[in-house]
C-alpha atoms as a PDB file:
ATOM      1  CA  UNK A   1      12.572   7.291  11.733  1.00  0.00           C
ATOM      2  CA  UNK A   2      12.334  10.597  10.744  1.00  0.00           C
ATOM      3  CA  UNK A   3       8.454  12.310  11.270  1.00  0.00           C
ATOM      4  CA  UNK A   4       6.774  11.355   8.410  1.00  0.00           C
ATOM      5  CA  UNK A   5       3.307  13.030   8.138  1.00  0.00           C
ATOM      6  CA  UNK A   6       0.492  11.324   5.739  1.00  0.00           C
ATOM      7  CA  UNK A   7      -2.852  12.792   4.587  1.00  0.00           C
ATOM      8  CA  UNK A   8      -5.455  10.737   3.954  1.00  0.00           C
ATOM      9  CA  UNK A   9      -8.463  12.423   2.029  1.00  0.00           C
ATOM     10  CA  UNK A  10     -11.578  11.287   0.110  1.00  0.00           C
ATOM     11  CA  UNK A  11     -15.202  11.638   1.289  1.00  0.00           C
ATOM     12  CA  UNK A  12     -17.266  11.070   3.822  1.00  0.00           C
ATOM     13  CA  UNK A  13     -18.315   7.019   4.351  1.00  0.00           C
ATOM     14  CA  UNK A  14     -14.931   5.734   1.932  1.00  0.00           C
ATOM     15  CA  UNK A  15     -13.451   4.914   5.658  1.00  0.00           C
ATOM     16  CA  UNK A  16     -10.745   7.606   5.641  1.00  0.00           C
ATOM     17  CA  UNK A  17     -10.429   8.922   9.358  1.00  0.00           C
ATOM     18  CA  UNK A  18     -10.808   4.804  10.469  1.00  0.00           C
ATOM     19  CA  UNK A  19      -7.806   4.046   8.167  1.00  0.00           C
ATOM     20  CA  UNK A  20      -6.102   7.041  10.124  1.00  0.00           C
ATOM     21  CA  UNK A  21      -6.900   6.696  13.332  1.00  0.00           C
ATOM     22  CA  UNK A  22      -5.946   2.551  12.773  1.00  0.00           C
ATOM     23  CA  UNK A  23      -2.450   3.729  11.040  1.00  0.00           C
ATOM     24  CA  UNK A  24      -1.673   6.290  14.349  1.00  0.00           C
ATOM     25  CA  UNK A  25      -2.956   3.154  16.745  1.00  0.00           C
ATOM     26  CA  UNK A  26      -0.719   0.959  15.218  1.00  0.00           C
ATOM     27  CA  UNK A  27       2.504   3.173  15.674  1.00  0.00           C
ATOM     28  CA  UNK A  28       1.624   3.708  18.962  1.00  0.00           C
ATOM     29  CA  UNK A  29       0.497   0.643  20.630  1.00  0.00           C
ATOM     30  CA  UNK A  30       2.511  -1.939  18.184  1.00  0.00           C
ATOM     31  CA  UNK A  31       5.546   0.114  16.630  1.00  0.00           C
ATOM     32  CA  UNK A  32       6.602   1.834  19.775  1.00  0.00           C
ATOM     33  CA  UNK A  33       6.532   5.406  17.848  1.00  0.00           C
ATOM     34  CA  UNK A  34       4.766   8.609  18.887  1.00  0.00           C
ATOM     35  CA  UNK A  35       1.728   9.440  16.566  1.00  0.00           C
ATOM     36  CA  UNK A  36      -0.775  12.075  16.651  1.00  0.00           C
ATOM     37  CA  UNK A  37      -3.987  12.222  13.875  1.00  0.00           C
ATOM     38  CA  UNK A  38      -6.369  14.485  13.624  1.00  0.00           C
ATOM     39  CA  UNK A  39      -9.213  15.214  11.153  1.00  0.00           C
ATOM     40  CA  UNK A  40     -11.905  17.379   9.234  1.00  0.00           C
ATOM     41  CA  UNK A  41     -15.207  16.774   7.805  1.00  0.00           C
ATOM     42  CA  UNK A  42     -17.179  18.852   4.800  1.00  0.00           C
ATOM     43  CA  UNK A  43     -20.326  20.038   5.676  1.00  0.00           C
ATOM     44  CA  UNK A  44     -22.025  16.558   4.725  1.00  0.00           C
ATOM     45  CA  UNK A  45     -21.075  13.401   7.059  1.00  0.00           C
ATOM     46  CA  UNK A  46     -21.410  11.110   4.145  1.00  0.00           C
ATOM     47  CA  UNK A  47     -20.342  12.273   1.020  1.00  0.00           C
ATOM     48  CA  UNK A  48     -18.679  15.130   1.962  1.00  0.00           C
ATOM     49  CA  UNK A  49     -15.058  16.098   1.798  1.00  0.00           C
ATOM     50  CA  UNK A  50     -12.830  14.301   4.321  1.00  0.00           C
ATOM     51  CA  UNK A  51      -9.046  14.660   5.208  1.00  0.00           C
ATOM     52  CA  UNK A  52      -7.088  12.952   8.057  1.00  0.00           C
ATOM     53  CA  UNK A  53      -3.954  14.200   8.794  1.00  0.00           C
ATOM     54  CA  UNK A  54      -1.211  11.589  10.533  1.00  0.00           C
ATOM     55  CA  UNK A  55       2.026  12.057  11.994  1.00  0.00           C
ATOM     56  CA  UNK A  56       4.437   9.628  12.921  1.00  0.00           C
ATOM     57  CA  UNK A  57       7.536   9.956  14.391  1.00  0.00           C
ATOM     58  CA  UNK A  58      10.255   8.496  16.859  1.00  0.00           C
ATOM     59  CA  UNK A  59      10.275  11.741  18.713  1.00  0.00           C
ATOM     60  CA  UNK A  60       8.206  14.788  19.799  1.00  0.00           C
ATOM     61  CA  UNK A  61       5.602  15.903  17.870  1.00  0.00           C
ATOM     62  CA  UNK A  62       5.076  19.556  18.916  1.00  0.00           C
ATOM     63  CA  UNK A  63       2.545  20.268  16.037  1.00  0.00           C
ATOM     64  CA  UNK A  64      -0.825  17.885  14.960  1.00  0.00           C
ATOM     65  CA  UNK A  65      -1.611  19.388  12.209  1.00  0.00           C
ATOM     66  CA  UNK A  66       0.363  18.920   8.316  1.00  0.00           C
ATOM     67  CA  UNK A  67       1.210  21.466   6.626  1.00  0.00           C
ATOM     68  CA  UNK A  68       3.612  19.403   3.309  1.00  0.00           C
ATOM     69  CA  UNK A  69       2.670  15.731   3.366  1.00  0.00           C
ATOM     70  CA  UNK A  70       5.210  13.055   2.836  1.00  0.00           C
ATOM     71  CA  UNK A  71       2.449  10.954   1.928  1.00  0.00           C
ATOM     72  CA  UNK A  72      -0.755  12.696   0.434  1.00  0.00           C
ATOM     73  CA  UNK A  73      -3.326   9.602  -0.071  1.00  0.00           C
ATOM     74  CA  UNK A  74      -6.542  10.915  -2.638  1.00  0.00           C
ATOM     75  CA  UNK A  75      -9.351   8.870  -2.487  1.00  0.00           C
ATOM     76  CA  UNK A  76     -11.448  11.213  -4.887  1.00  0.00           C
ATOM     77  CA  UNK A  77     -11.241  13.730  -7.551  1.00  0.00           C
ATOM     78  CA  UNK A  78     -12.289  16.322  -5.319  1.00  0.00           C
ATOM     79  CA  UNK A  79      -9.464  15.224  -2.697  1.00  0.00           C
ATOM     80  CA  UNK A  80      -7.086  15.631  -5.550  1.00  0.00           C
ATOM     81  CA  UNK A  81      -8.564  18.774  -6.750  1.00  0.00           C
ATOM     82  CA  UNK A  82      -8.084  20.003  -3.519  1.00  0.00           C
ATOM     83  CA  UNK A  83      -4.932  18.882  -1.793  1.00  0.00           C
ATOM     84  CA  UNK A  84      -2.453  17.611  -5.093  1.00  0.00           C
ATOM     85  CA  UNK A  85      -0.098  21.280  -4.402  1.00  0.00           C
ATOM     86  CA  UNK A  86       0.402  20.702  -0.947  1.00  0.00           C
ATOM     87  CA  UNK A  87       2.571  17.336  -1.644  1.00  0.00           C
ATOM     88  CA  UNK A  88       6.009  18.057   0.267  1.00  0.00           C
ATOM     89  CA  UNK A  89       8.587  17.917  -2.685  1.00  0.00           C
ATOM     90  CA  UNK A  90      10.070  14.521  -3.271  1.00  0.00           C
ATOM     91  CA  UNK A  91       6.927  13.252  -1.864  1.00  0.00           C
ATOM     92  CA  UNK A  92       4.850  10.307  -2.579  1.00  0.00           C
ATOM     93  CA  UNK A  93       0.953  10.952  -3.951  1.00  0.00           C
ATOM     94  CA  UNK A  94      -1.331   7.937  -4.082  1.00  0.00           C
ATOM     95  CA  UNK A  95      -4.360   8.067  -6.280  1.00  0.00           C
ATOM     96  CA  UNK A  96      -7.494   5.688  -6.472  1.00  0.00           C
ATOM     97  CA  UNK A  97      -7.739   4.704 -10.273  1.00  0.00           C
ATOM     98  CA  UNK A  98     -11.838   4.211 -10.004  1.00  0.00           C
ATOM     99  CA  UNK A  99     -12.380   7.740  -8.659  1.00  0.00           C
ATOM    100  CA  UNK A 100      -9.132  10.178  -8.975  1.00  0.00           C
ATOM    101  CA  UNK A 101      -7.642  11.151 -12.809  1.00  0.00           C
ATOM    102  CA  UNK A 102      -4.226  12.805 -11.906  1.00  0.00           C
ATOM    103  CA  UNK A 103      -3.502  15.304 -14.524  1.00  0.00           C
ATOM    104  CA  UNK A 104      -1.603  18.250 -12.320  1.00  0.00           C
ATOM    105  CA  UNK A 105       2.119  17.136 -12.490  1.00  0.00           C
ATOM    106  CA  UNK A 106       3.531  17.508  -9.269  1.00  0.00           C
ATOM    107  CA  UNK A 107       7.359  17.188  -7.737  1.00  0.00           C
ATOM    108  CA  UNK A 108       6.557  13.749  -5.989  1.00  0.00           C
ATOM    109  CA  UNK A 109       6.017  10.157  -6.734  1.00  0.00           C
ATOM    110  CA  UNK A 110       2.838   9.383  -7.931  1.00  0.00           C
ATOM    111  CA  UNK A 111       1.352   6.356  -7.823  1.00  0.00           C
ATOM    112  CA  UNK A 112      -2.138   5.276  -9.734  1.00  0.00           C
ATOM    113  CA  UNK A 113      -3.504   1.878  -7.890  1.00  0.00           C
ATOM    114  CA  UNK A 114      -6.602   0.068  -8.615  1.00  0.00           C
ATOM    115  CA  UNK A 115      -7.648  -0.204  -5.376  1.00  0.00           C
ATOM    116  CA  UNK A 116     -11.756   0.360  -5.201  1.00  0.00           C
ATOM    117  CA  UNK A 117     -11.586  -2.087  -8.469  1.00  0.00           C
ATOM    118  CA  UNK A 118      -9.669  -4.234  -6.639  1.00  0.00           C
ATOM    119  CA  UNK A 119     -11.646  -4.864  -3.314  1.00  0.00           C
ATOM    120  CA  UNK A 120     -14.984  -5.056  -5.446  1.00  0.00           C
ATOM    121  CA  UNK A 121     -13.438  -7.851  -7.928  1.00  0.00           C
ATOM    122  CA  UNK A 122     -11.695  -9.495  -5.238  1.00  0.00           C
ATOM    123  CA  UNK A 123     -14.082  -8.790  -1.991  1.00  0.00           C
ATOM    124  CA  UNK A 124     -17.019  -7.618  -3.561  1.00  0.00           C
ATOM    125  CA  UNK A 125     -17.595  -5.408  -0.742  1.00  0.00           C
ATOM    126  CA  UNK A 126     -16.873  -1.619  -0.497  1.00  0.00           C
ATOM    127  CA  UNK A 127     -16.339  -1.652   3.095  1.00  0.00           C
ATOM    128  CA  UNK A 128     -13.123  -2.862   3.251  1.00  0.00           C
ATOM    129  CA  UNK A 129     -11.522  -0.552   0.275  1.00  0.00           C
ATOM    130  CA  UNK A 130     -10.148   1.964   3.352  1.00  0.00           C
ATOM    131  CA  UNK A 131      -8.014  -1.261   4.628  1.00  0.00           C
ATOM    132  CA  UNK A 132      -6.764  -2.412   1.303  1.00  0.00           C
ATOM    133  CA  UNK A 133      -5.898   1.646   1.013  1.00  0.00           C
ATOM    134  CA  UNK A 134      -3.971   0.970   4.278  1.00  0.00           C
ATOM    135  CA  UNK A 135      -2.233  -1.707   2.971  1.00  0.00           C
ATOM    136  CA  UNK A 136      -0.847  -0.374   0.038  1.00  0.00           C
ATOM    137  CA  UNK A 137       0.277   2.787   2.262  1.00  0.00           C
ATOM    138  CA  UNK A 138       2.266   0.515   4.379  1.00  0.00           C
ATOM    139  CA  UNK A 139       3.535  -1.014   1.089  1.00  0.00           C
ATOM    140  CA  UNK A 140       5.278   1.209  -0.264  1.00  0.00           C
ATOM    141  CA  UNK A 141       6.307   3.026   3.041  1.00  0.00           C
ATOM    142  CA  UNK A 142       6.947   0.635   5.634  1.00  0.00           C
ATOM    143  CA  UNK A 143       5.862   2.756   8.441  1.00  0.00           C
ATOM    144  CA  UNK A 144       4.192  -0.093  10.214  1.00  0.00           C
ATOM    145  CA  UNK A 145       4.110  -3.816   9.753  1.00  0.00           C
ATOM    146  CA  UNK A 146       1.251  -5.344   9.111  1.00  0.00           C
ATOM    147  CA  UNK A 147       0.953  -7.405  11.865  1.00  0.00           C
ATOM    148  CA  UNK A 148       0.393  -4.181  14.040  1.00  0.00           C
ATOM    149  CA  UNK A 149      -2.519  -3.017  11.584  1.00  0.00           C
ATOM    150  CA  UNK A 150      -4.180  -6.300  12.136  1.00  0.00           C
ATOM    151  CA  UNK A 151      -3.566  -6.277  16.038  1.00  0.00           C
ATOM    152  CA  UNK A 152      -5.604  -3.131  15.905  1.00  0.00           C
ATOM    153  CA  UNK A 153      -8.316  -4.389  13.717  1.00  0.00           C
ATOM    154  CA  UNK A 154      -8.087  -7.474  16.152  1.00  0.00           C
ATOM    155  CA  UNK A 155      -9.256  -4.894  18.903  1.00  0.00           C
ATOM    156  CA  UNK A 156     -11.699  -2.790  16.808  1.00  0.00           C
ATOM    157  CA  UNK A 157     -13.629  -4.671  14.879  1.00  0.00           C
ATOM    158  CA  UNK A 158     -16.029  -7.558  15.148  1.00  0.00           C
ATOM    159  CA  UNK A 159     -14.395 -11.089  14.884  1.00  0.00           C
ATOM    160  CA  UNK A 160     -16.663 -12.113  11.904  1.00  0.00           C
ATOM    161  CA  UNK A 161     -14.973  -9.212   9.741  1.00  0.00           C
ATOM    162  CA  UNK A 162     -11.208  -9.851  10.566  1.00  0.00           C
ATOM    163  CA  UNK A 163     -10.488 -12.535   7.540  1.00  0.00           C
ATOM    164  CA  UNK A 164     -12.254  -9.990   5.246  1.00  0.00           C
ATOM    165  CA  UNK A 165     -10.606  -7.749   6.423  1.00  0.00           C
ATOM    166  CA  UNK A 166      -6.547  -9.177   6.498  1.00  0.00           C
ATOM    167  CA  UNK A 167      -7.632 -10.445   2.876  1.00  0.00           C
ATOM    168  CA  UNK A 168      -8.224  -6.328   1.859  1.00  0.00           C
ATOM    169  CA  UNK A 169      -4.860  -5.646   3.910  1.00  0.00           C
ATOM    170  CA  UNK A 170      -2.896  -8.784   2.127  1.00  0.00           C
ATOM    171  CA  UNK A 171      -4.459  -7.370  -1.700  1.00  0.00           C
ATOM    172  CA  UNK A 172      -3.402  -3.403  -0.850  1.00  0.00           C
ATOM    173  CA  UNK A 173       0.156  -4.447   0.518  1.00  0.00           C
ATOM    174  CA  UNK A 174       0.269  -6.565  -2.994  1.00  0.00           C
ATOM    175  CA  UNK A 175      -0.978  -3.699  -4.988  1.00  0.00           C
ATOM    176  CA  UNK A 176       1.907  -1.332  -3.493  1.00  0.00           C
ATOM    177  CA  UNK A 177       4.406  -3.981  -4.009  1.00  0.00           C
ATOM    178  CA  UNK A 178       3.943  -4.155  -7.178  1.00  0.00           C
ATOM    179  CA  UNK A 179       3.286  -0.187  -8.105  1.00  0.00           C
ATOM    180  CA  UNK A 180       7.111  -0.404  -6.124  1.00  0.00           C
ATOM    181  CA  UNK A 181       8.204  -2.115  -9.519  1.00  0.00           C
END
């Protein structure tokens, strides 16, 4: 595998950096890869603007930070607002249909999911719309399996949230199969 770097942004309490820090786990612990991730807030905890960067490779990583995503995720219009031009060429841009109207044409994929929509029809519970965000990144990128998310959620979270939270997995890695066709 080439080093593919992801950005994850949104705001502060949408579950971002957890998503992040879950994706690098994975790679590492699960995937055998090297991963680094690394993060900044906005001035606000919750509610402020929020970016995650991840990088995941088979080799060295001499750098944390990205500079061109492969994969740019936006979780909100200001994310988008913000971070849309820094989309390596060729690269893929995921938006949030609920909170992110893509307008600024851009030389990647781009990819409008339902995924806050989703979770609330299907969960009912906002909490769990970083996971399902997870699983559609996986989806359409196959940089980790899923069983090495949910070995990491296995270790992180309580036991009474796992189902809820491999049902938000199973729905994103559905939603990205089928914005694949």
């Amino acid at each position: 595998m080439e080093k593919c770097r992801v950005v994850f942004s949104g705001s502060g309490g949408q579950g971002v950096i957890t998503a992040a820090i879950i994706l690098a786990e994975a790679a590492v612990l699960f995937e055998n890869l090297n991963a680094v991730q690394s993060q900044s807030y906005g001035a606000e905890a919750r509610g402020g603007a929020t970016r995650s960067d991840i990088i995941i490779s088979d080799s060295a990583i001499h750098y944390p930070k990205v500079i061109q995503p492969n994969v740019l995720v936006c979780l909100t219009q200001d994310a988008y607002n913000k971070f849309y031009q820094v989309i390596r060429p060729g690269g893929l841009l995921i938006a949030d249909t609920r909170y992110v109207k893509t307008g600024k044409k851009v030389d990647a994929q781009q990819k409008e999911i339902a995924m806050f929509e989703t979770i609330m029809d299907r969960i009912g519970k906002p909490i769990a719309f970083n996971i399902c965000m997870l699983g559609v990144v996986i989806s359409l990128t196959e940089l980790v399996k899923p069983e090495s998310i949910m070995k990491v959620l296995e270790r992180r979270i309580p036991a009474d949230f796992l189902d809820m939270n491999r049902t938000a997995l199973d729905i994103g890695i559905k939603l990205g199969e089928a914005a694949l066709t």
